[in-house]
Protein backbone atom coordinates (compact mmCIF):
# COMPACT_ATOMS: atom_id res chain seq x y z
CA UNK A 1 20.69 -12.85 1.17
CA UNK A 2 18.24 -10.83 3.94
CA UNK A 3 15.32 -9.16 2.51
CA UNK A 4 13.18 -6.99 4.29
CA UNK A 5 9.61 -6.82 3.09
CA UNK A 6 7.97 -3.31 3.84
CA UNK A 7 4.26 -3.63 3.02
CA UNK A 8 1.50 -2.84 4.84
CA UNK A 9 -1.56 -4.75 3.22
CA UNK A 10 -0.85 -8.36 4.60
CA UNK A 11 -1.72 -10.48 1.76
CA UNK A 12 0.66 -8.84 -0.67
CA UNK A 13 3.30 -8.71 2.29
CA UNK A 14 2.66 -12.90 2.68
CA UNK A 15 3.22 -13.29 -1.15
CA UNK A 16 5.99 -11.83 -1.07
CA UNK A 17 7.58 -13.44 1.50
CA UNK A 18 6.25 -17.18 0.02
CA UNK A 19 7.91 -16.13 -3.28
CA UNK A 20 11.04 -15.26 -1.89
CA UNK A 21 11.73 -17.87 0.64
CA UNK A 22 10.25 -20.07 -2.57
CA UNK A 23 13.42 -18.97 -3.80
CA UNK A 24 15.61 -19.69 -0.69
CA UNK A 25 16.04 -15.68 0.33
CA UNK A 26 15.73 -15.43 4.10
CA UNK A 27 12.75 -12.97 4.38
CA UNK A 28 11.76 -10.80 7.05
CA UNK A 29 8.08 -8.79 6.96
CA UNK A 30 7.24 -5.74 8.64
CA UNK A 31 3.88 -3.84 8.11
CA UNK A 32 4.75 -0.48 9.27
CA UNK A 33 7.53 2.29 8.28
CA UNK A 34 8.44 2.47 11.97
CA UNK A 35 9.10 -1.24 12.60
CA UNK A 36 10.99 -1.28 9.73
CA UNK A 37 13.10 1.61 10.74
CA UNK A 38 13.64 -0.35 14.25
CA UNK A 39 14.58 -3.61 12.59
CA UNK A 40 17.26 -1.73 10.73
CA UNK A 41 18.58 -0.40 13.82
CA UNK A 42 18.97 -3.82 14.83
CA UNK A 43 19.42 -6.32 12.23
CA UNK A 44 21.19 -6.14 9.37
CA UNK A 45 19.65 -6.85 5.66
CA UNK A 46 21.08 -6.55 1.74
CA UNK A 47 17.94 -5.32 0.45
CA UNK A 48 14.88 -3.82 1.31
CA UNK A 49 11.48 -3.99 -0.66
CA UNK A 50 9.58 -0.98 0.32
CA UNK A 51 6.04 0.11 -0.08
CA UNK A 52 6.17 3.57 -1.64
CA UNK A 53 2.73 4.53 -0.04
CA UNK A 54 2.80 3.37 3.72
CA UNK A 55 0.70 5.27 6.21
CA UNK A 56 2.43 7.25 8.36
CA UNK A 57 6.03 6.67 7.42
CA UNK A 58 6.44 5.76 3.92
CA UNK A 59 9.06 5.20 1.17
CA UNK A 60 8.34 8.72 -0.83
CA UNK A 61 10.40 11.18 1.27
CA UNK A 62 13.89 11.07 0.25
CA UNK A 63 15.11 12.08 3.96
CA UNK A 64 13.41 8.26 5.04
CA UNK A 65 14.80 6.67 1.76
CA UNK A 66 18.30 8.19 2.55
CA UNK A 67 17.93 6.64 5.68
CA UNK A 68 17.22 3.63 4.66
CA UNK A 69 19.78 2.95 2.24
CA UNK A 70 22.40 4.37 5.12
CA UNK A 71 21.50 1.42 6.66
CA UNK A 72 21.86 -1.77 4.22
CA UNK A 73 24.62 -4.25 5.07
């Protein structure tokens, strides 16, 4: 299973990841809403873990949630 990772404070974003590959999930970190909307467009993933309160580009607006789920494998 792909994961993507959305988190923006890099400690909790490497824990994450360390737990989850821990657990044999291949795990893919991004630290901004934008990068994660460009790996989308270019990878694919069966879940995404997303920070609610990103700067810029977060996981609150349901028009960027919407999108996001559009895009899971």
């Amino acid at each position: 299973m792909r994961i993507l990772v959305v988190e923006d404070e890099q400690k909790v974003g490497n824990a994450l990841r360390e737990g989850l590959e821990g657990e044999r999930y291949d795990v893919t970190v991004e630290r901004t809403g934008e990068g994660a909307f460009f790996r989308l467009t270019t990878e694919a993933f069966d879940l995404i873990l997303l920070d609610l309160m990103l700067p810029g580009r977060d996981g609150r607006s349901e028009e960027h949630t919407s999108e996001l789920q559009s895009r899971l494998h």
